[in-house]
C-alpha atoms as a PDB file:
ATOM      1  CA  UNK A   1      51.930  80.259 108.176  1.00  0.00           C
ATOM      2  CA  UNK A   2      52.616  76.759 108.728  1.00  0.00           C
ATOM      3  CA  UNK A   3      55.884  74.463 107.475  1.00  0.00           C
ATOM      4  CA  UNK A   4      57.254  76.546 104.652  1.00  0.00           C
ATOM      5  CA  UNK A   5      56.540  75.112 101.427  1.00  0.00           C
ATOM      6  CA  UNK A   6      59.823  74.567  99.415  1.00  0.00           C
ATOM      7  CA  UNK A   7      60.988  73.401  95.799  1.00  0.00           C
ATOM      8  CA  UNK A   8      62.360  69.632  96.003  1.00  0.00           C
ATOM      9  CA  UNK A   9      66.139  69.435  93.924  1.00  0.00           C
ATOM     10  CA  UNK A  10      66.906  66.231  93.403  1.00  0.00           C
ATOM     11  CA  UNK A  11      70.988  66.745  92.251  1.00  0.00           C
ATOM     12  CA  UNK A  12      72.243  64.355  89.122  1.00  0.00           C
ATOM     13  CA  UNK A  13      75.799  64.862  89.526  1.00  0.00           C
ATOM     14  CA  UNK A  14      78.737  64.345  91.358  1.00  0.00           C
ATOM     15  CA  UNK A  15      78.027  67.366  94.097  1.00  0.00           C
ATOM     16  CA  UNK A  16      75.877  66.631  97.376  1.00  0.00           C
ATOM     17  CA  UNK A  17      74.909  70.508  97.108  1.00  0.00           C
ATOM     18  CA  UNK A  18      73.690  71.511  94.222  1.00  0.00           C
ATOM     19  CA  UNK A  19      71.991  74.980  95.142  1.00  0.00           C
ATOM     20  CA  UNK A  20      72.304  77.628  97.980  1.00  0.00           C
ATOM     21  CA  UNK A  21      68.839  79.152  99.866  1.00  0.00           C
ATOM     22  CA  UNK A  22      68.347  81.625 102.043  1.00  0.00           C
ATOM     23  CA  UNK A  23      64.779  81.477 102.999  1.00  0.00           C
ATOM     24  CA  UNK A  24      62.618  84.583 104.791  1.00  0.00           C
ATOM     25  CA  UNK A  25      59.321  84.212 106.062  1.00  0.00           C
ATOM     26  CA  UNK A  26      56.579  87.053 106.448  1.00  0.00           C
ATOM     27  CA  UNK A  27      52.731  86.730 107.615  1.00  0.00           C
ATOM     28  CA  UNK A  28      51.656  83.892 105.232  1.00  0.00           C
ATOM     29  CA  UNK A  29      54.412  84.748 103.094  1.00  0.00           C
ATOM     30  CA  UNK A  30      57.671  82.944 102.376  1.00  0.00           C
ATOM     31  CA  UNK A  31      60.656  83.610  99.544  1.00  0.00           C
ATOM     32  CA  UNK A  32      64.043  82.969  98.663  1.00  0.00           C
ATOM     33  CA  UNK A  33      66.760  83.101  96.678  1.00  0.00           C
ATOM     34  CA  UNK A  34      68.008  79.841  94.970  1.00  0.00           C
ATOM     35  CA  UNK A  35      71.453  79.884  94.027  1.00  0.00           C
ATOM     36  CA  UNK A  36      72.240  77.064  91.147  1.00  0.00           C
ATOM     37  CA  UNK A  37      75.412  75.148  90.507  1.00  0.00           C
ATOM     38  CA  UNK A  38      77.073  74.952  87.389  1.00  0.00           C
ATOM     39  CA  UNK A  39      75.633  70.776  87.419  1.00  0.00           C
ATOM     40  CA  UNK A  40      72.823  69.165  85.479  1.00  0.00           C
ATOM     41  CA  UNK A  41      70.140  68.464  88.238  1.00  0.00           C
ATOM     42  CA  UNK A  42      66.095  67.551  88.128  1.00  0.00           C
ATOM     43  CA  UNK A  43      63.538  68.912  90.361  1.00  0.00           C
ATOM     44  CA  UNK A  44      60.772  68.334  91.326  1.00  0.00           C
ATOM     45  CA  UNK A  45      57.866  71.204  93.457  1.00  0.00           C
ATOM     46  CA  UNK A  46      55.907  69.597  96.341  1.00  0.00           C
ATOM     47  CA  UNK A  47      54.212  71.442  98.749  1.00  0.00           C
ATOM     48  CA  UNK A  48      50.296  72.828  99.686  1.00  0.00           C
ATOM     49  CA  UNK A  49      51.288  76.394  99.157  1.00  0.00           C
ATOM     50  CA  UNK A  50      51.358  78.530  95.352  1.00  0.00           C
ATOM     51  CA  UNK A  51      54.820  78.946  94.143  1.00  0.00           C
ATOM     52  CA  UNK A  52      56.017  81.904  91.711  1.00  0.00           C
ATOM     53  CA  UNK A  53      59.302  82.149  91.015  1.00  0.00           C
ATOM     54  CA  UNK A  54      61.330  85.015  88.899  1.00  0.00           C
ATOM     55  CA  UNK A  55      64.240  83.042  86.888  1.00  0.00           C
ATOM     56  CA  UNK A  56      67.836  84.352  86.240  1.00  0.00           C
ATOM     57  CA  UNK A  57      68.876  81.138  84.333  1.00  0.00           C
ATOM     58  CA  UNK A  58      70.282  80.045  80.908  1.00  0.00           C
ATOM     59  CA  UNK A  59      70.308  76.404  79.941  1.00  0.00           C
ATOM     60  CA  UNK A  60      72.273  74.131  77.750  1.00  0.00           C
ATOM     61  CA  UNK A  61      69.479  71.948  77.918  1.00  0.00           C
ATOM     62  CA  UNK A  62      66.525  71.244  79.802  1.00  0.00           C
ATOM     63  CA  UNK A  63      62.947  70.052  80.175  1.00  0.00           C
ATOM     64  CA  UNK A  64      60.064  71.559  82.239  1.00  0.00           C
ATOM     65  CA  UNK A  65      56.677  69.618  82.789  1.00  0.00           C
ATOM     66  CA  UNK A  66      53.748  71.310  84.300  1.00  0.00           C
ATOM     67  CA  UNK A  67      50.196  69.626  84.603  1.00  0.00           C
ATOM     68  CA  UNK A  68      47.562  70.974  81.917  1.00  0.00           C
ATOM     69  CA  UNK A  69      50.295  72.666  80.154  1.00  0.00           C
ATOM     70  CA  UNK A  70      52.967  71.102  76.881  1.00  0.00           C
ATOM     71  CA  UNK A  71      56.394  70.665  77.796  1.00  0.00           C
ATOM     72  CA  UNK A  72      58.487  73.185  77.698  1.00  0.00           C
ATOM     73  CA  UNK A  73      62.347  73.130  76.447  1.00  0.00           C
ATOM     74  CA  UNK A  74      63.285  77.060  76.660  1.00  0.00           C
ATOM     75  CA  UNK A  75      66.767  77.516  76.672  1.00  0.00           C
ATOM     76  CA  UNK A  76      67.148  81.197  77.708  1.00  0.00           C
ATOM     77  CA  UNK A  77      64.901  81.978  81.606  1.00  0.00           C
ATOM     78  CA  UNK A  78      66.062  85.480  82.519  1.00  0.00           C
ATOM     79  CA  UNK A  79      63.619  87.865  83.344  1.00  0.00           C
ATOM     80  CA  UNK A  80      60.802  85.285  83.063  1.00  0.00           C
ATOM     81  CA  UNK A  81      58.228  84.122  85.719  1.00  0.00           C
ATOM     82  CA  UNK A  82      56.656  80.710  86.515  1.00  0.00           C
ATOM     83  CA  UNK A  83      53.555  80.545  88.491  1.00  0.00           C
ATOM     84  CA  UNK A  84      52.202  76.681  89.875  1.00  0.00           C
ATOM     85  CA  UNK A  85      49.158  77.019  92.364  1.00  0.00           C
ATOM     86  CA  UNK A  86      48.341  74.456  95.073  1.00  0.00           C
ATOM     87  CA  UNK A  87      47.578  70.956  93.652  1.00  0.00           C
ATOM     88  CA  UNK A  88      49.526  71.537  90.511  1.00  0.00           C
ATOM     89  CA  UNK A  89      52.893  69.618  90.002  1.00  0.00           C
ATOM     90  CA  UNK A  90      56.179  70.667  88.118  1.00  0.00           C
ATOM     91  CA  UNK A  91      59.132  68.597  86.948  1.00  0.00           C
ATOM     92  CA  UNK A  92      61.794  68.587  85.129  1.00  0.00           C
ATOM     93  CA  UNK A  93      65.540  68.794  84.777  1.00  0.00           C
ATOM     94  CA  UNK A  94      67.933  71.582  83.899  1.00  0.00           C
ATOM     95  CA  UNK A  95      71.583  71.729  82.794  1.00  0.00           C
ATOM     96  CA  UNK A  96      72.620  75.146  83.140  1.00  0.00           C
ATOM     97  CA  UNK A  97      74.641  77.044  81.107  1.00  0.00           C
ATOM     98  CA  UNK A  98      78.419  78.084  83.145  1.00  0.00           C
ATOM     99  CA  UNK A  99      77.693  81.068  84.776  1.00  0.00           C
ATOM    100  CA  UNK A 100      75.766  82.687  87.932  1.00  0.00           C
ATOM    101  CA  UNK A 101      72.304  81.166  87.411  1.00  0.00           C
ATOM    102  CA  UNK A 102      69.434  81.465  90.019  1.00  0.00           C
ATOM    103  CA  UNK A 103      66.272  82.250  91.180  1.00  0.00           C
ATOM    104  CA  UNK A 104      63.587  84.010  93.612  1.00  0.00           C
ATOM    105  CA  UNK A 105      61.260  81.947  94.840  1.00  0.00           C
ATOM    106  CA  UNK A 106      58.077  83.285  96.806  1.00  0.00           C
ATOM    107  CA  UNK A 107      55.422  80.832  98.524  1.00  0.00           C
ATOM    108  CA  UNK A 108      52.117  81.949  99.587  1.00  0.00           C
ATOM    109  CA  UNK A 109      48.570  80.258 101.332  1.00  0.00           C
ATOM    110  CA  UNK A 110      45.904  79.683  99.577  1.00  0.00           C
ATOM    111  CA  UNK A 111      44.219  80.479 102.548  1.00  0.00           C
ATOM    112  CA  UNK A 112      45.631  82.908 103.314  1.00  0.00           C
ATOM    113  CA  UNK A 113      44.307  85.014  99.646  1.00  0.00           C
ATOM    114  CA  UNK A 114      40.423  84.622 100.703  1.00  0.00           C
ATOM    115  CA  UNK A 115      40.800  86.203 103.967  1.00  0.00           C
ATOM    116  CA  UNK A 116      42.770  89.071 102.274  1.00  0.00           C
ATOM    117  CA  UNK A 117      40.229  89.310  99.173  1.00  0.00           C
ATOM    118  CA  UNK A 118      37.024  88.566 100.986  1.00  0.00           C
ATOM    119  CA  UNK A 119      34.404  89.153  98.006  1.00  0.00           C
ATOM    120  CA  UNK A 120      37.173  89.635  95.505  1.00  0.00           C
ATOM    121  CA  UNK A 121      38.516  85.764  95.910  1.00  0.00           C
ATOM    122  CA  UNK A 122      38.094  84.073  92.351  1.00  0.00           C
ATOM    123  CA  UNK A 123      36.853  80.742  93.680  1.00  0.00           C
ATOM    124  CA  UNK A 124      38.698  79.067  90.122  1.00  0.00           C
ATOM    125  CA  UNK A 125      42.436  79.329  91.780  1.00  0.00           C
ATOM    126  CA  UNK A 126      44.699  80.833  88.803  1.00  0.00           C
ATOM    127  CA  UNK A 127      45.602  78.651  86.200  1.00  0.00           C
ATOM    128  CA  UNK A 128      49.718  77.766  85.670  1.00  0.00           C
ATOM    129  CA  UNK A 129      51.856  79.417  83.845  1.00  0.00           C
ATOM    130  CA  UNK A 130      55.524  78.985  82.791  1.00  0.00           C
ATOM    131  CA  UNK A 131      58.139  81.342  81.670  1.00  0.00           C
ATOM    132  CA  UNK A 132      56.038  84.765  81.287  1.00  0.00           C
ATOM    133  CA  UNK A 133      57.432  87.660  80.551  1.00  0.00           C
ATOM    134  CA  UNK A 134      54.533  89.771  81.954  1.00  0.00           C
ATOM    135  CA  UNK A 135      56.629  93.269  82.947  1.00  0.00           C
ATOM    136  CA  UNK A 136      54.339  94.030  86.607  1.00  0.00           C
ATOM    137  CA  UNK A 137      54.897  90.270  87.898  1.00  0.00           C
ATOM    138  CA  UNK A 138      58.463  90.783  87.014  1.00  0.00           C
ATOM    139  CA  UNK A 139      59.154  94.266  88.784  1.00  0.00           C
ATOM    140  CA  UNK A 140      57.400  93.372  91.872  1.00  0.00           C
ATOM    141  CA  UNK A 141      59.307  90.355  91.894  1.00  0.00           C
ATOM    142  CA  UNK A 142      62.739  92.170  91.222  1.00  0.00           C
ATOM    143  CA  UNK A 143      61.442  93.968  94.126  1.00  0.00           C
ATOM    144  CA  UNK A 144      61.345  91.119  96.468  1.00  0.00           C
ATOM    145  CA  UNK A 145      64.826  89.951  95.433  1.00  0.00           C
ATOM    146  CA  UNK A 146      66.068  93.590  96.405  1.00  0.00           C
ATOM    147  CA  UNK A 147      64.830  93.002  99.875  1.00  0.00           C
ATOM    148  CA  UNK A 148      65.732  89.607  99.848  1.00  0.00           C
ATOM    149  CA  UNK A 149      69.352  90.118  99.229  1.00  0.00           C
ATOM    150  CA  UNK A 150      69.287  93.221 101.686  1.00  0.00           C
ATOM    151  CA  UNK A 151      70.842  92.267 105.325  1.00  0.00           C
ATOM    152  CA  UNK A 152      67.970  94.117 107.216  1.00  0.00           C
ATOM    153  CA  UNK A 153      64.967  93.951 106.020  1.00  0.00           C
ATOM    154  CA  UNK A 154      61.847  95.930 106.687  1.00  0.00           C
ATOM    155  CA  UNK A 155      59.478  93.224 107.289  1.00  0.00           C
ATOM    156  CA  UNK A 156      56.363  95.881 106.828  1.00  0.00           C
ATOM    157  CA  UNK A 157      58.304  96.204 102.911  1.00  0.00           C
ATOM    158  CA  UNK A 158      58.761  92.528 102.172  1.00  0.00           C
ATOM    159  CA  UNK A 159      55.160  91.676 103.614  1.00  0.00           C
ATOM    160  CA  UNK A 160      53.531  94.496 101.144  1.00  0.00           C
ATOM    161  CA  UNK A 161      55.447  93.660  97.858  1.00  0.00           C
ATOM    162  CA  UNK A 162      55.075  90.192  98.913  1.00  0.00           C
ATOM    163  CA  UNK A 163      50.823  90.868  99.015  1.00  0.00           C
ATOM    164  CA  UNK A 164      51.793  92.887  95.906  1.00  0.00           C
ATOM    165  CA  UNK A 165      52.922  89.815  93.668  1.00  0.00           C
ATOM    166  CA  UNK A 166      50.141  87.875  94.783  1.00  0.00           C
ATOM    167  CA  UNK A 167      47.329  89.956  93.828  1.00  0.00           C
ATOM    168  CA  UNK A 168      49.142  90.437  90.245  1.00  0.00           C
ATOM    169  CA  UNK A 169      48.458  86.701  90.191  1.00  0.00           C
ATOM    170  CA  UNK A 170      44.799  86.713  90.822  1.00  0.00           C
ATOM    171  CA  UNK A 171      44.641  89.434  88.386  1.00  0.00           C
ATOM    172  CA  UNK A 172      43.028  91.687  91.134  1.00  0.00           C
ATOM    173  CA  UNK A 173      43.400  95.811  90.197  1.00  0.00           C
ATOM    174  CA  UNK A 174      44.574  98.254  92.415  1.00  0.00           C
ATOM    175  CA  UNK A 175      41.261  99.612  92.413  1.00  0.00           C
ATOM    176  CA  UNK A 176      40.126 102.006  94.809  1.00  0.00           C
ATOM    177  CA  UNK A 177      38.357 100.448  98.103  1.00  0.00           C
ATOM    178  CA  UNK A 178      37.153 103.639 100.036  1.00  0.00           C
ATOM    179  CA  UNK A 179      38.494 105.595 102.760  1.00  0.00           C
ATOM    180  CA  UNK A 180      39.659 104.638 106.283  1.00  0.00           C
ATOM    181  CA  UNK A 181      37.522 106.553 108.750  1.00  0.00           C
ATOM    182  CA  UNK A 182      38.918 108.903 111.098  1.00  0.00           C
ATOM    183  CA  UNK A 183      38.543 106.713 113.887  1.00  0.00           C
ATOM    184  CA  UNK A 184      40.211 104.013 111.985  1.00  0.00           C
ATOM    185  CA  UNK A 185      43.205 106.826 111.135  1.00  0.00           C
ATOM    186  CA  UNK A 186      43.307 107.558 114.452  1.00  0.00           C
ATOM    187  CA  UNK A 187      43.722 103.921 115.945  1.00  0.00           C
ATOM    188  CA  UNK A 188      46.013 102.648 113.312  1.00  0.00           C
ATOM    189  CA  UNK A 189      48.538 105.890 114.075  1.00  0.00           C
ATOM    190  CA  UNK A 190      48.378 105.226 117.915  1.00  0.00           C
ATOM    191  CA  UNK A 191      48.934 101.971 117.261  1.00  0.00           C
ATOM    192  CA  UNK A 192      51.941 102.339 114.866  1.00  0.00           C
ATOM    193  CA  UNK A 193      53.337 105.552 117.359  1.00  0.00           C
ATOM    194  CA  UNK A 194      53.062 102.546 120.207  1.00  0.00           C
ATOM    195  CA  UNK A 195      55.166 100.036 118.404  1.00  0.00           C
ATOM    196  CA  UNK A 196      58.041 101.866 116.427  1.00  0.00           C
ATOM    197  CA  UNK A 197      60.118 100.134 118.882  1.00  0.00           C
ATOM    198  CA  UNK A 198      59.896  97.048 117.056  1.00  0.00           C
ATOM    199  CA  UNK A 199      58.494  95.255 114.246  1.00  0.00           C
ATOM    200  CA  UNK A 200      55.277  96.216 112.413  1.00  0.00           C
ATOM    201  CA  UNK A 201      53.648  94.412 109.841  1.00  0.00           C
ATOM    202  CA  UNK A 202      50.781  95.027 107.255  1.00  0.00           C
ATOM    203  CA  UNK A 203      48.532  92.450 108.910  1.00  0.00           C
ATOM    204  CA  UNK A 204      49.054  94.102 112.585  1.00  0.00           C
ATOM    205  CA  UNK A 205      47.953  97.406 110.987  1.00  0.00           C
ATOM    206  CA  UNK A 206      44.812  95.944 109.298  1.00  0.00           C
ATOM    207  CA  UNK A 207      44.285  94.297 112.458  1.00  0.00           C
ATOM    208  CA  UNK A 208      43.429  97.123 114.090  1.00  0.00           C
ATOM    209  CA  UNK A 209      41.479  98.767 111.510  1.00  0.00           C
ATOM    210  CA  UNK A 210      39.051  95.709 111.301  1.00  0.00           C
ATOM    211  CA  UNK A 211      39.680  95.136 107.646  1.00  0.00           C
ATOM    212  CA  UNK A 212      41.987  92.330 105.418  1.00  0.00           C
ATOM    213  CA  UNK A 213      45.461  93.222 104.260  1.00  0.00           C
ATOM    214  CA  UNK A 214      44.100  93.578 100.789  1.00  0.00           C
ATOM    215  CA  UNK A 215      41.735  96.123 101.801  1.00  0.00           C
ATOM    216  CA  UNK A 216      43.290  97.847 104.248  1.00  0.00           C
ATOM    217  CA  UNK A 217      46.621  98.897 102.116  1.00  0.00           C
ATOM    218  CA  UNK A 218      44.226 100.144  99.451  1.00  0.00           C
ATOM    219  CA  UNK A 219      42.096 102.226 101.643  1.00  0.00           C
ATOM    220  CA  UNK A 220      44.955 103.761 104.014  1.00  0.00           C
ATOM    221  CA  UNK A 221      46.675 104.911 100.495  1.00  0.00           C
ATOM    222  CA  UNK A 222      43.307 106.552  99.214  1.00  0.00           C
ATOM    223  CA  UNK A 223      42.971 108.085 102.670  1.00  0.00           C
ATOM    224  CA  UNK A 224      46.614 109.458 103.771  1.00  0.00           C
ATOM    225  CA  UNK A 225      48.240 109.780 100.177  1.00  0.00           C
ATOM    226  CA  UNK A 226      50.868 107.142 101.434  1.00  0.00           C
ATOM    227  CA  UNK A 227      51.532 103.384 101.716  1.00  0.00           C
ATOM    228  CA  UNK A 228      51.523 101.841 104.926  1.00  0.00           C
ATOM    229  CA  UNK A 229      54.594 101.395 104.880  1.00  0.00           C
ATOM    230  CA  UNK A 230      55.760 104.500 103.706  1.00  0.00           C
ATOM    231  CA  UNK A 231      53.627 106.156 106.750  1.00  0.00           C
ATOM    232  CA  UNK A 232      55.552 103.564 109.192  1.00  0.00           C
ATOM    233  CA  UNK A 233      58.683 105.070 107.987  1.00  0.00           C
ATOM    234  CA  UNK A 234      58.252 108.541 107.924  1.00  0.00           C
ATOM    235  CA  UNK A 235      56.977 108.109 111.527  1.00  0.00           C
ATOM    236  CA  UNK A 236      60.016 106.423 112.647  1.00  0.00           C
ATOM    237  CA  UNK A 237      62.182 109.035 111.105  1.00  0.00           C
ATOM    238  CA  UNK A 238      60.027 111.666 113.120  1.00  0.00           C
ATOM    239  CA  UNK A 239      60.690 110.112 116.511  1.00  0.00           C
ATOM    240  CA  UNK A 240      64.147 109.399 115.535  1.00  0.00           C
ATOM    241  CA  UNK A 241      64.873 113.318 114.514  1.00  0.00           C
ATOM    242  CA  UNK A 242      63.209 113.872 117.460  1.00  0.00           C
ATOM    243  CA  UNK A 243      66.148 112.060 120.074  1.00  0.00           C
ATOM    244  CA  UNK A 244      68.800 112.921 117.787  1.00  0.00           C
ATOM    245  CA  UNK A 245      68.049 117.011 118.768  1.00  0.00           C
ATOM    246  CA  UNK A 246      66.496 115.682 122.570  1.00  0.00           C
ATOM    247  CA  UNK A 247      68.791 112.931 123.422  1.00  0.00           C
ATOM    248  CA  UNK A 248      71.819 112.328 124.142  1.00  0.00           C
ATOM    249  CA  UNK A 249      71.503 108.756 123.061  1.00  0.00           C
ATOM    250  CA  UNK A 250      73.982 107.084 120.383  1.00  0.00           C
ATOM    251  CA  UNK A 251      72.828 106.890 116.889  1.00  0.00           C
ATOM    252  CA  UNK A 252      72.855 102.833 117.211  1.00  0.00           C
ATOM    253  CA  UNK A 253      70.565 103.212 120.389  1.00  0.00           C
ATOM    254  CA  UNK A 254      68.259 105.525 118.803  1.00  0.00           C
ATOM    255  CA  UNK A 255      68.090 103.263 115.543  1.00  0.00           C
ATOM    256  CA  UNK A 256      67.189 100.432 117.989  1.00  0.00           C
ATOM    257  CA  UNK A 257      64.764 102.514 119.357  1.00  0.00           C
ATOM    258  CA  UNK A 258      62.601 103.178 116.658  1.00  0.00           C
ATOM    259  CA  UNK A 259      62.637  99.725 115.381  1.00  0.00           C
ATOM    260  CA  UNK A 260      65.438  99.751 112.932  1.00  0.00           C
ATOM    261  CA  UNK A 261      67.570  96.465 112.892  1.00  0.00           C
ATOM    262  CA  UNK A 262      70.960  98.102 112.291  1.00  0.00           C
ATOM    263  CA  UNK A 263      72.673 101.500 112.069  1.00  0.00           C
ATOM    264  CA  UNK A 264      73.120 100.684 107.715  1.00  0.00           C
ATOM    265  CA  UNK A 265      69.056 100.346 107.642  1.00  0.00           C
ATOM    266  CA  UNK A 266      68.784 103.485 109.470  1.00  0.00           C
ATOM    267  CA  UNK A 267      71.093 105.632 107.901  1.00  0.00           C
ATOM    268  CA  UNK A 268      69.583 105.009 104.656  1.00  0.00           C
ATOM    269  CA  UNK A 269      65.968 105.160 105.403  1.00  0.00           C
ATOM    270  CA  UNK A 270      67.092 108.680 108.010  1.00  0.00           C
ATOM    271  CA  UNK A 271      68.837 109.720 103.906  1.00  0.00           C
ATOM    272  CA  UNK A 272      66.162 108.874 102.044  1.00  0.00           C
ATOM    273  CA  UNK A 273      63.169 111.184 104.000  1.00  0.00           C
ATOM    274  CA  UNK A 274      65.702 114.047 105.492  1.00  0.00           C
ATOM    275  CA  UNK A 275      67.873 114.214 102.725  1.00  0.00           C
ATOM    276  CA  UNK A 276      71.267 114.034 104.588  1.00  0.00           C
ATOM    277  CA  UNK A 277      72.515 111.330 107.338  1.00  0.00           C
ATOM    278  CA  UNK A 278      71.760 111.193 110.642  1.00  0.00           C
ATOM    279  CA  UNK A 279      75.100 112.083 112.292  1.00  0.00           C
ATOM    280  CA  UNK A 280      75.099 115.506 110.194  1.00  0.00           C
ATOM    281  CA  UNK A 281      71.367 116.444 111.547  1.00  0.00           C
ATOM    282  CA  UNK A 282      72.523 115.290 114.687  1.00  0.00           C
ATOM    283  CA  UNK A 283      75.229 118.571 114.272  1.00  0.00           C
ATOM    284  CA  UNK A 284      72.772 120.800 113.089  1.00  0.00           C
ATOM    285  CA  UNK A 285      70.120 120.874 115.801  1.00  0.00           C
END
């Protein structure tokens, strides 16, 4: 992706620094979590990229403009999600309510969506919307801010929730899109057993299978029974069992080894397939 599209906060008050971001960036995809101050601001989105965003804010007043739609004066944002595609401008200003107000922002390429959809791209980008409550646009994105606020994180995870949200956008189903050869099976898990040194993403697996990210996650689900990602893992965890009984290698070296980026990510992913941690496997062999 190219510079990462952002929301422009123009502050009204006294403060220079009226929010906090911490930014990630993932194969077209960028998010982010925007913490507010307790001061009246106005803002203002610019950028060539669609922007969703999941709000956690409550207003003591407040005014939200968005082109082709009436102005908006909600008081109460939690749990709702705004959606402004390429082109389309928001504005407004906001003075929030005293308390812990903020929200996750994701960013993704127009671009980006036809090479993923192929056939499926609506050519009539999705229209703007402002403070939905739709409940599947609102878990994935509680999703995202899960990984967002997590120290290390998988970028294979954040890259497939990210594709997630934005095919909830363009209304596309999780239909089914056939089955993966076994040729393609067979590349994609040399491929993955190859890399689980280091970082693999959903659009190095399609990749090799010769098919879009869109199309790819679908079919290696119908075909294995699991997500990419979940495959990714459980493989990791294999090799890692593997030089925990073999090895005489630290637990921190054999995290590293497999592609984890700490000892806390690897402990809880090593929990969450073999059901204890690894030091106590590491006992048992």
């Amino acid at each position: 992706m190219g510079s990462r599209a952002t929301v422009s906060l123009e502050f009204v008050g006294d403060a220079s620094v009226p929010w906090v971001r911490k930014p990630r960036d993932w194969n077209g995809f960028s998010a982010e979590i925007v913490e507010l101050r307790e001061e009246a601001y106005a803002f203002k989105y610019e950028g060539s990229s669609h922007f969703m965003c999941l709000h956690d804010i409550v207003l003591r007043d407040g005014e939200l403009s968005i082109s082709g739609l009436p102005t908006l004066t909600t008081r109460d944002l939690r749990d709702t999600v705004t959606f402004v595609p390429k082109g389309c401008t928001v504005e407004g200003w906001s003075d929030p309510e005293r308390r812990k107000n903020s929200f996750v922002a994701m960013y993704f390429d127009p671009e980006a969506m036809r090479e993923d959809l192929g056939s499926k791209y609506n050519r009539n980008e999705p229209a703007p919307f402002a403070y939905s409550r739709d409940p599947h646009l609102r878990a994935t994105l509680r999703k995202l801010e899960t990984l967002l606020k997590t120290p290390e994180v998988d970028e294979l995870h954040a890259e497939s929730v990210s594709l997630l949200a934005s095919l909830e956008v363009f209304g596309v189903a999780a239909d089914s899109q056939g089955r993966l050869s076994d040729r393609q099976v067979s590349m994609v898990t040399d491929f993955v057993e190859g890399h689980l040194h280091g970082e693999i993403s959903l659009a190095d697996m399609a990749s090799v299978a010769g098919l879009s990210r869109f199309h790819f996650s679908r079919a290696f689900k119908a075909t294995t029974g699991e997500s990419p990602y979940a495959f990714v893992q459980r493989r990791r965890i294999a090799r890692a069992s593997s030089l925990l009984k073999n090895s005489p290698l630290p637990i921190d070296a054999i995290a590293s080894s497999v592609g984890f980026n700490g000892s806390v990510q690897f402990a809880r992913a090593f929990r969450e397939i073999m059901g204890m941690p690894p030091s106590k496997y590491r006992v048992m062999r």
